[in-house]
Structures are given as structure tokens and as C-alpha cells.
C-alpha atoms as a PDB file:
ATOM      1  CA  UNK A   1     102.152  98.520 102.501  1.00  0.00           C
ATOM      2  CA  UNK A   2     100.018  97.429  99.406  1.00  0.00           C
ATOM      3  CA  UNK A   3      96.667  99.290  97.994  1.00  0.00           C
ATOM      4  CA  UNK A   4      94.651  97.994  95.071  1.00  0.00           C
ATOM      5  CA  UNK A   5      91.257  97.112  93.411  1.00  0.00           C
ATOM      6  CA  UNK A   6      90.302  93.290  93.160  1.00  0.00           C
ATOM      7  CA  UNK A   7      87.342  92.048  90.162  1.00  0.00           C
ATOM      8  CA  UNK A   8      85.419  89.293  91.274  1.00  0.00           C
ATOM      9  CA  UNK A   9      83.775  87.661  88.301  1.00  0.00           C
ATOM     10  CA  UNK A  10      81.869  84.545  87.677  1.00  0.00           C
ATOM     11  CA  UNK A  11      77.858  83.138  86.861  1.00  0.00           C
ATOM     12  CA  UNK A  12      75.602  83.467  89.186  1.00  0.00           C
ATOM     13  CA  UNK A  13      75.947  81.597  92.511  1.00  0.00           C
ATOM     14  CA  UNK A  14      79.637  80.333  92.254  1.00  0.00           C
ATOM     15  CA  UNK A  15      79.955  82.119  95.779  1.00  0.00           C
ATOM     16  CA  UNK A  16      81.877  85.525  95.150  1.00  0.00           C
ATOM     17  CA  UNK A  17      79.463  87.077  97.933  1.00  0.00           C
ATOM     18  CA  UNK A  18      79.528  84.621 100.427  1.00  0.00           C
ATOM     19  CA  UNK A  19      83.711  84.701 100.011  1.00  0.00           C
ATOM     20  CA  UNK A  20      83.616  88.507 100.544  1.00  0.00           C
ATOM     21  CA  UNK A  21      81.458  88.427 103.204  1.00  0.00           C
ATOM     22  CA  UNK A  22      83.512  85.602 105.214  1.00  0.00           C
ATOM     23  CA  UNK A  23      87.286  86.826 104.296  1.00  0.00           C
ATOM     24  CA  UNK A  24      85.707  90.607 105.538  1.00  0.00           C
ATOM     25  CA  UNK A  25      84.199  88.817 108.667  1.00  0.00           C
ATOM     26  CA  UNK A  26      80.491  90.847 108.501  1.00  0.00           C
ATOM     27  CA  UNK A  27      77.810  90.618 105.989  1.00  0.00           C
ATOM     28  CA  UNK A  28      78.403  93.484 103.105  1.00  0.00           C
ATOM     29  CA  UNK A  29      76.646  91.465 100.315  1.00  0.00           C
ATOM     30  CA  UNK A  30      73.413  89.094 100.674  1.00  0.00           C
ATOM     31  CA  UNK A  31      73.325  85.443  99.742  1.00  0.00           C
ATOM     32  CA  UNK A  32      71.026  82.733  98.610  1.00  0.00           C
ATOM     33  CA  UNK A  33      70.879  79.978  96.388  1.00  0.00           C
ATOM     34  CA  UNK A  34      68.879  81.368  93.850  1.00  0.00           C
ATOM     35  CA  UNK A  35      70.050  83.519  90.963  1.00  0.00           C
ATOM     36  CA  UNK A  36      70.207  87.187  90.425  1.00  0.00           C
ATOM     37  CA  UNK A  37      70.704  87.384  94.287  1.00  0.00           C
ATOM     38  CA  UNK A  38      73.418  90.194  93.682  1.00  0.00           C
ATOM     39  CA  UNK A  39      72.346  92.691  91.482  1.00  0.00           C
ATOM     40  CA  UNK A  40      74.479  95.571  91.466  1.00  0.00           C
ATOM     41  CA  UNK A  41      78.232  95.625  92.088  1.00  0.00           C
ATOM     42  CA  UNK A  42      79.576  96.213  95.898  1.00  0.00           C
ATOM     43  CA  UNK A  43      82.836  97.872  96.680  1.00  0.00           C
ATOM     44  CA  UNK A  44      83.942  96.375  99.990  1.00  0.00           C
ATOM     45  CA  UNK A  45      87.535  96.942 101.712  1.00  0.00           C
ATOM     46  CA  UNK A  46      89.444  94.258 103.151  1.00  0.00           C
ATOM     47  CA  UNK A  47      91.981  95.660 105.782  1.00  0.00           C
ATOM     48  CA  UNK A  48      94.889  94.416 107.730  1.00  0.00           C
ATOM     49  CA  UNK A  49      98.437  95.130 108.196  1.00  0.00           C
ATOM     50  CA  UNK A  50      99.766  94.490 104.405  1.00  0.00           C
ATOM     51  CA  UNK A  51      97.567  96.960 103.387  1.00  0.00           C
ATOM     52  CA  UNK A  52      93.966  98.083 101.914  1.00  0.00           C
ATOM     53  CA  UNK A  53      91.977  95.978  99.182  1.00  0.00           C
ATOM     54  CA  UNK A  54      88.992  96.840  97.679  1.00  0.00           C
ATOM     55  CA  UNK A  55      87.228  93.759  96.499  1.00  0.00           C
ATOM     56  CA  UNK A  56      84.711  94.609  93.872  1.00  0.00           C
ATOM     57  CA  UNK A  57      81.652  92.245  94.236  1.00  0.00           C
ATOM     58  CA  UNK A  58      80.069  91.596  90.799  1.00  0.00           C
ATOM     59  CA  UNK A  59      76.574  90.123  90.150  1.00  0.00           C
ATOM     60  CA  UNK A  60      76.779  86.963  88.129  1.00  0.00           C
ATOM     61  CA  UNK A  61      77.170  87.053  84.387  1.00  0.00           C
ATOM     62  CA  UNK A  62      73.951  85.528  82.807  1.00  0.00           C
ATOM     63  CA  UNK A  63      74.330  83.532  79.283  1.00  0.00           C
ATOM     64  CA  UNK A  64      71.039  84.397  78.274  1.00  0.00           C
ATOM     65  CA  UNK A  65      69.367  87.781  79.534  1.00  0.00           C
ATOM     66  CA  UNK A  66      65.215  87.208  78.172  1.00  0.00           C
ATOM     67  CA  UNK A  67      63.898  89.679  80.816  1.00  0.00           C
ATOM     68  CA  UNK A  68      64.880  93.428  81.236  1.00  0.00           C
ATOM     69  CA  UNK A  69      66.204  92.702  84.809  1.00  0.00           C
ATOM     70  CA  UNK A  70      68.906  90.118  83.516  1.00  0.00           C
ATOM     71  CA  UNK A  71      70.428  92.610  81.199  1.00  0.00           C
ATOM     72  CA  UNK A  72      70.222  95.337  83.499  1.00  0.00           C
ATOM     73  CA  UNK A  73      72.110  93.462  85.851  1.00  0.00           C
ATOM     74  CA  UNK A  74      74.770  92.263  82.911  1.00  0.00           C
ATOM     75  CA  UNK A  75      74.917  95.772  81.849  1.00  0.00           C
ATOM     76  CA  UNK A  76      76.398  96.539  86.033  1.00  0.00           C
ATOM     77  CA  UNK A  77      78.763  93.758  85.326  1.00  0.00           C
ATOM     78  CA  UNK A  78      79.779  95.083  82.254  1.00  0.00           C
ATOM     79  CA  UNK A  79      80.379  98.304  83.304  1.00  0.00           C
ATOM     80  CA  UNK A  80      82.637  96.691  86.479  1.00  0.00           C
ATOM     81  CA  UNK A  81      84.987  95.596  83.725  1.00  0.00           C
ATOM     82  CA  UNK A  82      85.435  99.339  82.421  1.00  0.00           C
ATOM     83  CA  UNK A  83      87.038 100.124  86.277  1.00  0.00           C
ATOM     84  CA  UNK A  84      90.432 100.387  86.550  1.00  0.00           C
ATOM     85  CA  UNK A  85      91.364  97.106  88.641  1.00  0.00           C
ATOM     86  CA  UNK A  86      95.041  95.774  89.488  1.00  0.00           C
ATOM     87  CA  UNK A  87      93.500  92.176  89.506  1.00  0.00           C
ATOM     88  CA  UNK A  88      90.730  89.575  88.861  1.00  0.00           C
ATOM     89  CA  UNK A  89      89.895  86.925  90.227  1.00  0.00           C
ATOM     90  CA  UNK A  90      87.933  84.163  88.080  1.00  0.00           C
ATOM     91  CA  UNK A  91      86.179  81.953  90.389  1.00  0.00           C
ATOM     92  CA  UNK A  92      84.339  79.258  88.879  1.00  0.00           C
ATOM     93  CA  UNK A  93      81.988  76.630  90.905  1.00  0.00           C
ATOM     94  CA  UNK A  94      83.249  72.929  89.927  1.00  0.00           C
ATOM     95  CA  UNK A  95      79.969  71.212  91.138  1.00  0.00           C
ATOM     96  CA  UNK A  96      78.088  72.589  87.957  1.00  0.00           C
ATOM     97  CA  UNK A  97      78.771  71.736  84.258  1.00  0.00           C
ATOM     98  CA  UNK A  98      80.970  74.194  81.972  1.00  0.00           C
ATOM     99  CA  UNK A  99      78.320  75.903  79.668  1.00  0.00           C
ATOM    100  CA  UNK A 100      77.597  78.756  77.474  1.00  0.00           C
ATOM    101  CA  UNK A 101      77.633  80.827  80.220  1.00  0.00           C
ATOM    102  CA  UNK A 102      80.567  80.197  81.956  1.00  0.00           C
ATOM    103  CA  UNK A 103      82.607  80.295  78.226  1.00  0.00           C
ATOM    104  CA  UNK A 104      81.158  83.884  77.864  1.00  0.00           C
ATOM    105  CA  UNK A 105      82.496  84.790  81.394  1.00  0.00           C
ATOM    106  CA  UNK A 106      86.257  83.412  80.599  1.00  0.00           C
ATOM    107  CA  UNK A 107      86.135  85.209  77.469  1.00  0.00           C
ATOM    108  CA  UNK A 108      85.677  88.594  79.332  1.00  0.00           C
ATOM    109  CA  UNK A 109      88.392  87.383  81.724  1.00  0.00           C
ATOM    110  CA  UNK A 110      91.079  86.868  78.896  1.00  0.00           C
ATOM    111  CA  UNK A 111      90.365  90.249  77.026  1.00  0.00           C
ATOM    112  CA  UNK A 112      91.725  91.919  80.660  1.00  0.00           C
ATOM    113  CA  UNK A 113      95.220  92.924  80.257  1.00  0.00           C
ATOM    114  CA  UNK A 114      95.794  92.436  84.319  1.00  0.00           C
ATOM    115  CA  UNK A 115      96.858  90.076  86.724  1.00  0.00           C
ATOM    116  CA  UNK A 116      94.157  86.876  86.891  1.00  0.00           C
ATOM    117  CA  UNK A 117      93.597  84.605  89.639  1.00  0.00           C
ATOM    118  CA  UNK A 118      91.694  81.065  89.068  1.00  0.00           C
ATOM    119  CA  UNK A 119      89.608  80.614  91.965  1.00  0.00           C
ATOM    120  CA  UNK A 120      87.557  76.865  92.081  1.00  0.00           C
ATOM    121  CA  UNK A 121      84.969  77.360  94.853  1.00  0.00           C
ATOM    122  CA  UNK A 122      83.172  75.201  96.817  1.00  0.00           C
ATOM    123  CA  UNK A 123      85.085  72.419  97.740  1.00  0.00           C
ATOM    124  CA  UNK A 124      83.241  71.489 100.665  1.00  0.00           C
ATOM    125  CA  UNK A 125      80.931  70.101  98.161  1.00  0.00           C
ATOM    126  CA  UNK A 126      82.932  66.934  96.662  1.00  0.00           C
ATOM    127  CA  UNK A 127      79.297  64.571  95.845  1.00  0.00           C
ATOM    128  CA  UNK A 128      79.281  65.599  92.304  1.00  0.00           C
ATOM    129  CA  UNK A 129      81.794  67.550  90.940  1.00  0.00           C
ATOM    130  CA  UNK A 130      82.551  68.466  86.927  1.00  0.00           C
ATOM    131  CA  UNK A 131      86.387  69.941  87.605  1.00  0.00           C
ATOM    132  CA  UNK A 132      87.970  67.808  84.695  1.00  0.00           C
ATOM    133  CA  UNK A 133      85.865  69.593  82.603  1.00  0.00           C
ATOM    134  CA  UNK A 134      87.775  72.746  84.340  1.00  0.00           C
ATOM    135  CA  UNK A 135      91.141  71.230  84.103  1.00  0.00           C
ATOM    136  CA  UNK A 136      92.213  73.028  81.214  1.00  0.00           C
ATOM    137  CA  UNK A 137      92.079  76.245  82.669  1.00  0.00           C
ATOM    138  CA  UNK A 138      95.267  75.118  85.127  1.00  0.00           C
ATOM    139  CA  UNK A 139      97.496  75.616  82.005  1.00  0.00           C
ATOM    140  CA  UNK A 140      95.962  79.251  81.287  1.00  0.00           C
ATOM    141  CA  UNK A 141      96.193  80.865  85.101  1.00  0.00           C
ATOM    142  CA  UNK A 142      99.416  80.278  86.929  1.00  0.00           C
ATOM    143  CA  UNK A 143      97.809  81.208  89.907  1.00  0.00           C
ATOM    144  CA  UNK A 144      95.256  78.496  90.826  1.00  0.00           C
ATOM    145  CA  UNK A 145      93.745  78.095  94.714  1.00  0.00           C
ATOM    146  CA  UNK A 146      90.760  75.674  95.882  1.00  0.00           C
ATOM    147  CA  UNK A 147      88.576  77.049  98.364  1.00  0.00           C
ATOM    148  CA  UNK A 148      85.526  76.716 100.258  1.00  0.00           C
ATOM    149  CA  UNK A 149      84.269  80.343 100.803  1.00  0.00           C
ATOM    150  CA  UNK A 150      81.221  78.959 102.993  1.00  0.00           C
ATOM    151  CA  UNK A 151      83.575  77.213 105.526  1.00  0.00           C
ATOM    152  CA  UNK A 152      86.555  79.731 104.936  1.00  0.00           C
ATOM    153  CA  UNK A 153      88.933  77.436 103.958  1.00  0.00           C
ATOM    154  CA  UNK A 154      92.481  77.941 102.211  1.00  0.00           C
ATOM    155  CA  UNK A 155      91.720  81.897 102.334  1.00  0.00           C
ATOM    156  CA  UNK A 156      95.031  82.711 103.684  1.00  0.00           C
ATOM    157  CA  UNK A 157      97.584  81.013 100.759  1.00  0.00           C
ATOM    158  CA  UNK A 158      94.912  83.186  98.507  1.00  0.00           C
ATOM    159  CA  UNK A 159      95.329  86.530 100.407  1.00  0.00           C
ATOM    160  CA  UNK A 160      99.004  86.046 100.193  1.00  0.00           C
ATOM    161  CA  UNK A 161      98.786  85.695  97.023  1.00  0.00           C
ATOM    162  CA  UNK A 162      96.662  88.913  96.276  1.00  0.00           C
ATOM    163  CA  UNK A 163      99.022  91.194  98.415  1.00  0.00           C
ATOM    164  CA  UNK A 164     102.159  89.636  96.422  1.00  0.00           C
ATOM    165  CA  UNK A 165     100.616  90.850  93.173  1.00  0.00           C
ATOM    166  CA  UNK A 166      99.020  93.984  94.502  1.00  0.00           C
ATOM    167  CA  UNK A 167     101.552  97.177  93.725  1.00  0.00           C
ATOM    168  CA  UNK A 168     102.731  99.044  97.144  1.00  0.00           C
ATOM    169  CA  UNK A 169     100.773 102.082  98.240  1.00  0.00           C
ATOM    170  CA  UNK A 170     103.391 104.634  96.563  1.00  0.00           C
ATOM    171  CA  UNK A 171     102.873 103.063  93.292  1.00  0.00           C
ATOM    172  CA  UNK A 172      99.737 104.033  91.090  1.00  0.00           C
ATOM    173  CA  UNK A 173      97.060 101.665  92.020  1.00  0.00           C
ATOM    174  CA  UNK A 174      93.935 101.444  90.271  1.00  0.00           C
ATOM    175  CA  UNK A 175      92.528 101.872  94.163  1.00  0.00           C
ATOM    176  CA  UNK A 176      93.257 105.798  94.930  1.00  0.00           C
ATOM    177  CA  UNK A 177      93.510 106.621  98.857  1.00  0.00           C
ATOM    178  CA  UNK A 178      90.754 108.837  98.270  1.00  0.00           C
ATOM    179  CA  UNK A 179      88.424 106.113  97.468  1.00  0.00           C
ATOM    180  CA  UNK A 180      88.647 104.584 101.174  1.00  0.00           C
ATOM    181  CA  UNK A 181      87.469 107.323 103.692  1.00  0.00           C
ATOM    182  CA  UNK A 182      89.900 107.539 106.575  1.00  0.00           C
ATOM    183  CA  UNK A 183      87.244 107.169 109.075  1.00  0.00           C
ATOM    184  CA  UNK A 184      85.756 104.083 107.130  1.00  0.00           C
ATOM    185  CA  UNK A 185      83.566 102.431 110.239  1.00  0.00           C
ATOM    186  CA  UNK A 186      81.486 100.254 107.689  1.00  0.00           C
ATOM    187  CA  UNK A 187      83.391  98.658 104.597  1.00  0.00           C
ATOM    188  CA  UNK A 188      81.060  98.898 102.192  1.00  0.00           C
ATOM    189  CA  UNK A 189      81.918 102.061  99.925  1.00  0.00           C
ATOM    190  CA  UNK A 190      79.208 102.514  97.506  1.00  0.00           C
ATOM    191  CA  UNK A 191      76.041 101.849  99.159  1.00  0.00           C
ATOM    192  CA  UNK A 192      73.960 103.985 101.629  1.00  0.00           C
ATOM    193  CA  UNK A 193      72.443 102.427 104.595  1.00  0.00           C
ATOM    194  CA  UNK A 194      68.834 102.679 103.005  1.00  0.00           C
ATOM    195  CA  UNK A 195      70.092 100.372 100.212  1.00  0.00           C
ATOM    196  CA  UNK A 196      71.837  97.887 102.951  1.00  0.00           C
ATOM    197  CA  UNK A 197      68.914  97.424 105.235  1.00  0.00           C
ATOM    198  CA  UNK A 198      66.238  97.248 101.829  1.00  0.00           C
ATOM    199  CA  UNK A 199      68.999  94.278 100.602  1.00  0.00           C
ATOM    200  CA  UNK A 200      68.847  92.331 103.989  1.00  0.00           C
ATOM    201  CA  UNK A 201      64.815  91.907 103.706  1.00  0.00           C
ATOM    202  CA  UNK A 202      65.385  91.491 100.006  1.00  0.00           C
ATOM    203  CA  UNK A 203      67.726  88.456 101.189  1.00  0.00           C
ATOM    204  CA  UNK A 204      64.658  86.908 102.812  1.00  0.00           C
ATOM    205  CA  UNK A 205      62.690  87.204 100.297  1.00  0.00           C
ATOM    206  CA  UNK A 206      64.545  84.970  98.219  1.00  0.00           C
ATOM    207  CA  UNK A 207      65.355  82.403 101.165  1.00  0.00           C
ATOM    208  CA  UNK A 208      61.301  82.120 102.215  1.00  0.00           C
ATOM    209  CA  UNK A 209      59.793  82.801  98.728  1.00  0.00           C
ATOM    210  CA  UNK A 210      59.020  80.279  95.786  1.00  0.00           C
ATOM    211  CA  UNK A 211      60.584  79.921  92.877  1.00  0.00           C
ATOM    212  CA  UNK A 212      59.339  83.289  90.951  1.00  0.00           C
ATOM    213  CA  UNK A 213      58.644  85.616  93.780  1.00  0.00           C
ATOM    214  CA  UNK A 214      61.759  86.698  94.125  1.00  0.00           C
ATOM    215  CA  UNK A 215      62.388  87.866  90.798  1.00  0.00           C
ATOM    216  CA  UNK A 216      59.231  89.879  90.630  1.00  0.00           C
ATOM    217  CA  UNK A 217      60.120  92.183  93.666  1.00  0.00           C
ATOM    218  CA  UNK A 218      62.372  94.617  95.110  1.00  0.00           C
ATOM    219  CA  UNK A 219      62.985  96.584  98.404  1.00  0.00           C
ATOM    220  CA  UNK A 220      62.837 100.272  98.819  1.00  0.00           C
ATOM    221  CA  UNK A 221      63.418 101.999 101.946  1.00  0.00           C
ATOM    222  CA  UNK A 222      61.964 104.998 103.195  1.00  0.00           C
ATOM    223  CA  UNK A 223      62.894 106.142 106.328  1.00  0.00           C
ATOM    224  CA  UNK A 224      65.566 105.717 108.676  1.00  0.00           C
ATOM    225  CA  UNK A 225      64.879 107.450 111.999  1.00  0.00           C
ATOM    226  CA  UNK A 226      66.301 106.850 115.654  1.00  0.00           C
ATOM    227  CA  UNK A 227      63.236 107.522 118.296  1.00  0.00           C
ATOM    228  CA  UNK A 228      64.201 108.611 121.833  1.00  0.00           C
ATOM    229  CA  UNK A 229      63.287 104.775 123.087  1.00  0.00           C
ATOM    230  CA  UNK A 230      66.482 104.161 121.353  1.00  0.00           C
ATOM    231  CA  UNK A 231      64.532 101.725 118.645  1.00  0.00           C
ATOM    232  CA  UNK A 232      65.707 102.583 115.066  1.00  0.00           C
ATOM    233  CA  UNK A 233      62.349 102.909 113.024  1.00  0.00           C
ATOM    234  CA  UNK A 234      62.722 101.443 109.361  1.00  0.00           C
ATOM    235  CA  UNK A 235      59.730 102.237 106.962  1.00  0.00           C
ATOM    236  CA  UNK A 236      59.988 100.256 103.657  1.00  0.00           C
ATOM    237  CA  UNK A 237      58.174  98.803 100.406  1.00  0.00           C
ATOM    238  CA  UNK A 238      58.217  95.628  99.303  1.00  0.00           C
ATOM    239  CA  UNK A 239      57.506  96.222  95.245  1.00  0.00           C
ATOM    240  CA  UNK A 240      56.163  93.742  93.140  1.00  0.00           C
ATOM    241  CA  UNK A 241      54.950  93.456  89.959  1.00  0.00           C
ATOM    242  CA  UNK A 242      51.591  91.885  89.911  1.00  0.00           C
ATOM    243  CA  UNK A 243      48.682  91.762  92.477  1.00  0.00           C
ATOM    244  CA  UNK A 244      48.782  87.847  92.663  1.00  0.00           C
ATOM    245  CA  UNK A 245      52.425  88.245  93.842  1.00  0.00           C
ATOM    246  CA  UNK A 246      51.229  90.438  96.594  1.00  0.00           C
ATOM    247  CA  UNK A 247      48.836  88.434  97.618  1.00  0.00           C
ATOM    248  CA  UNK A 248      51.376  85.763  98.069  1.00  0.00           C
ATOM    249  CA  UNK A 249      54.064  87.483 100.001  1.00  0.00           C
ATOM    250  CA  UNK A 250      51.430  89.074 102.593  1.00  0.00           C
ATOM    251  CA  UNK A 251      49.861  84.954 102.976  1.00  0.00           C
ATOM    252  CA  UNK A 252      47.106  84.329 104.257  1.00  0.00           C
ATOM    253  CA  UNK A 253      45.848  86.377 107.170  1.00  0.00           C
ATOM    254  CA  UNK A 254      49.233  88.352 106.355  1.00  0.00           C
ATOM    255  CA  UNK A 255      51.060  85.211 107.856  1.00  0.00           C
ATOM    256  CA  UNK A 256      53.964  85.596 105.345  1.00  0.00           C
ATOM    257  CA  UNK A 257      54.773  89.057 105.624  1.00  0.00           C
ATOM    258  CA  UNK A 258      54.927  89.022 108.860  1.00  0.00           C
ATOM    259  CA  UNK A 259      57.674  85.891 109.025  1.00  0.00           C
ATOM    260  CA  UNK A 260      59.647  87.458 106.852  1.00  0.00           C
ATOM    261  CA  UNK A 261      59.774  90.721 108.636  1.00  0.00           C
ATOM    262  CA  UNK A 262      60.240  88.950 111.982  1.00  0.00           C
ATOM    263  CA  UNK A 263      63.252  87.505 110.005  1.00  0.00           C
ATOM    264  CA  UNK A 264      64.384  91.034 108.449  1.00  0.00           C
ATOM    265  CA  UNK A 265      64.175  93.099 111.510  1.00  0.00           C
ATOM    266  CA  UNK A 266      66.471  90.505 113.597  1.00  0.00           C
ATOM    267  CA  UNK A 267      69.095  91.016 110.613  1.00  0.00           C
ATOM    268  CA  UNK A 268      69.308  94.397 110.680  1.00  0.00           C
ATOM    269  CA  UNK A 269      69.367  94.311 114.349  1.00  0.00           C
ATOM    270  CA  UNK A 270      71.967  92.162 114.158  1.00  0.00           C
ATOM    271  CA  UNK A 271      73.618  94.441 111.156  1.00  0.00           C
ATOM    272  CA  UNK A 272      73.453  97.666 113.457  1.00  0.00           C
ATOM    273  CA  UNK A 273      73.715  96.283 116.268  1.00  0.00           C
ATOM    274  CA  UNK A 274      70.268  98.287 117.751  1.00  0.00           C
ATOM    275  CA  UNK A 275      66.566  97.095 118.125  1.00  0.00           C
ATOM    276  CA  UNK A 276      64.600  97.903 115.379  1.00  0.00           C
ATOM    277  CA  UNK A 277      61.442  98.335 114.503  1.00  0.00           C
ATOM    278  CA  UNK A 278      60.656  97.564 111.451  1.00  0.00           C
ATOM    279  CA  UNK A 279      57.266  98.722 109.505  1.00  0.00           C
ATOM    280  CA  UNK A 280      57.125  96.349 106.219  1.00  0.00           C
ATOM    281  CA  UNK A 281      54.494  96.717 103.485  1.00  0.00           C
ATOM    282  CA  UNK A 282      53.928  95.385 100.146  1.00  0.00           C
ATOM    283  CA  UNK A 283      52.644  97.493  96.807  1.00  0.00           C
ATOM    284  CA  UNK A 284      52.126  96.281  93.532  1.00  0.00           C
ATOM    285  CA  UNK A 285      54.056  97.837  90.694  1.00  0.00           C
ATOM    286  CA  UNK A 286      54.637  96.804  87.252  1.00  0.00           C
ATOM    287  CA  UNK A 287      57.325  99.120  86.864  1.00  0.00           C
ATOM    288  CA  UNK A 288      59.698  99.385  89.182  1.00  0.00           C
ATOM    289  CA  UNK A 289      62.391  97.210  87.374  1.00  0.00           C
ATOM    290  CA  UNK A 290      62.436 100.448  84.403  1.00  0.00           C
ATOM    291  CA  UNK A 291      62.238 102.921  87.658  1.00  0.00           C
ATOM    292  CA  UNK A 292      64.746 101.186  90.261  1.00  0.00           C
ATOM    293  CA  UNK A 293      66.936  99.562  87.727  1.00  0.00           C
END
């Protein structure tokens, strides 16, 4: 029986969420193709009959961090490396160019004194790909897999691999039993249910917004409350920081807001597997990245 703590590291949108959420088999992190999607670490627990690992979720590590935002959200990562982990996986996407970025990512991978996994992602994608540029790294990890973490393929040689290296339950592990309730029904540990459902109509904010949008808001929720009809109410805020901005996510005759609330509310009622009901506004304030972040 093996226990442990995993890293995930790697820039933005290399896929370290949407490889948690398929190897778990439910959503525990949102995805999109636009940075800064992730933007706090996420503590999920992959279970089976090997054992218990807790895969720690990192947002991607930005090069260059201009906006307050950015370096909060380095600062998380940061902090991630301080945990005591038993192992890290690198995972690297080979369809974009080696940069600045990624060389400031490996060079917080080598100063971590634990066993390191090289993970290249994406290999469903083969039209342009930059992995000679990557080759070198082959001679630095002796543990290298390929994967596609959208389609789920070559997980299992992987997850062998990460229970081999794990240490067994009786040994010290970095991931204490206490850490994973007994009566764990959700495996997420370190987010509330507020934060979960505000992060799924976060998610389509960033699928059905431009370019900026996304960047300029956040979700809060409210309220969480079960009515006798048996319909979960959800209150929450949409927060953004500029009136313009608002103006753009409710649309015109509040067309927008409501398509991505239609959107949202089937998510979470997917999620909780209740109907919802879910009561969506938007506010405008310049602050909330200082008072959310």
C-alpha cells in the first residue's frame, strides 16, 4: 500500500488540469485554452488499490508577471514548492517553443531534491511540434512518458510508475493519513463547495468571453441553500473591474449573461448531480484582485 504527495508543475496551459481531471475521472480543476485558467493550487486524491495520491494541481508559472494577478498567482506556485512532496512531475507541452518561461520552470524543477518525472503532453497534437528542442531533457530525467491527457492516453505505464517511486504507507510520506479524510466523498481537499461551483461559471467565462474579459473578473459565491422543491439555490457575483466589462458580459438585452449562466447552472448540475437554480449577477469592482487574491 503506497501514500504520497505528487507536484505538478509547468507554464500555463501544458494540460496539468485537464490530466488530473481525466486520470481522477470527474472535474476537480477547470480548463480552457486561455492562460491563468488555474489560479490557485488544488489538492486532489487519486485512489485505487496501490494506494492514496494526492496530486497537487499548480497554476502555470508565468515568465513575466506585469499585472498584480500574475504574481499573485506565481506567488501560489511558489509557495506549492515549499510543501513537502515525495515527487514532481515536469510536464512540458511539445507543440509550443522552449522560452524564457519554460527555462525558469526547469530551473525550479532541478533545485528539488526529490524524485522528477518528465511528462511531454499533448501528443494527440502531432501538426506542429518543437520536441527536438525538448530532447535534451531525456538525458536529465530517467523517467520520461508521452501522453495525451485530453484523450487519456499512456496514463497507466505513468501511474505505475508513480506508485513504484511513491514510499509505502508505513514509511514517512510527505502525504500524512490525516490529510485525506476517511469519509472523503469528493476528492478535492482544499476547496469548499462555494469556491467549486464560483470556478465552474468562472470556467465559462473564459470559454464564451473575448480575449480580456476573462482576466478582468472573478466569481464569488454567496449562498448555497437546498429549498424543499429539492432545487439547490446558488446566489453569486460575477466581479469585474471596470463598467465597460460589465456591460459586456451582461450583452445586450442581458443576452450574454444569461448564456453563460444557462451554461454554468447545467455544470454544476451536472457537478452535484441536483437541479439548480442558479441566480447570476455582475458588479463592477476595481478591487477585488487586492481583496480576493
Amino acid at each position: 500500500m503506497k501514500i504520497g504527495k505528487v507536484l505538478l508543475l509547468g507554464r500555463p496551459n501544458v494540460g496539468k488540469s485537464t490530466f488530473v481531471n481525466n486520470l481522477i475521472g470527474q472535474k476537480v480543476a477547470i480548463t480552457s485554452p486561455k492562460p491563468q485558467t488555474t489560479r490557485f493550487p488544488i489538492k486532489a486524491v487519486y485512489s485505487e488499490d496501490r494506494g492514496k495520491v494526492i496530486f497537487v494541481d499548480t497554476p502555470g508559472i508565468f515568465g513575466k508577471t506585469e499585472d498584480y494577478l500574475s504574481k499573485k498567482i506565481n506567488e501560489q506556485t511558489l509557495k506549492s514548492l515549499n510543501e513537502q512532496v515525495d515527487l514532481v512531475i515536469y510536464m512540458i507541452d511539445h507543440t509550443r517553443k522552449r522560452d524564457f518561461e519554460e527555462s525558469r520552470v526547469l530551473g525550479m524543477v532541478r533545485k528539488i531534491d526529490k524524485p522528477k518525472i518528465l511528462v511531454i503532453n499533448k501528443t494527440d497534437l502531432q501538426e506542429k511540434s518543437y520536441l527536438p528542442q525538448y530532447k535534451f531533457l531525456e538525458d536529465e530525467f530517467s523517467d520520461v512518458f508521452q501522453i495525451s491527457g485530453l484523450n487519456k492516453t499512456h496514463f497507466k505505464p505513468l501511474i505505475d510508475k508513480i506508485f513504484e517511486l511513491l514510499p509505502p504507507a508505513s514509511a514517512k510520506s510527505s502525504a500524512g493519513k490525516e490529510e485525506i479524510p476517511p469519509d472523503l466523498t469528493y476528492p478535492v481537499l482544499n476547496i469548499d463547495s462555494k469556491i467549486f461551483i464560483g470556478e465552474l461559471i468562472r470556467e465559462k467565462i473564459f470559454l464564451m468571453m473575448g480575449e480580456e474579459i476573462p482576466y478582468r473578473t472573478t466569481v464569488i459565491v454567496d449562498e448555497i441553500a437546498e429549498r424543499k422543491n429539492g432545487i439547490t439555490y446558488v446566489k453569486a457575483r460575477i466581479l469585474t473591474t471596470d463598467d465597460r466589462y460589465k456591460k459586456m458580459i451582461i450583452g445586450s438585452d442581458g443576452h450574454k449573461i444569461k448564456e453563460i449562466g444557462s451554461y454554468a447552472r447545467k455544470e454544476i448540475a451536472l457537478a452535484i448531480n441536483k437541479k439548480v437554480y442558479l441566480d447570476l449577477i455582475v458588479e463592477t469592482d476595481p478591487h477585488w484582485q487586492e481583496t480576493y487574491y
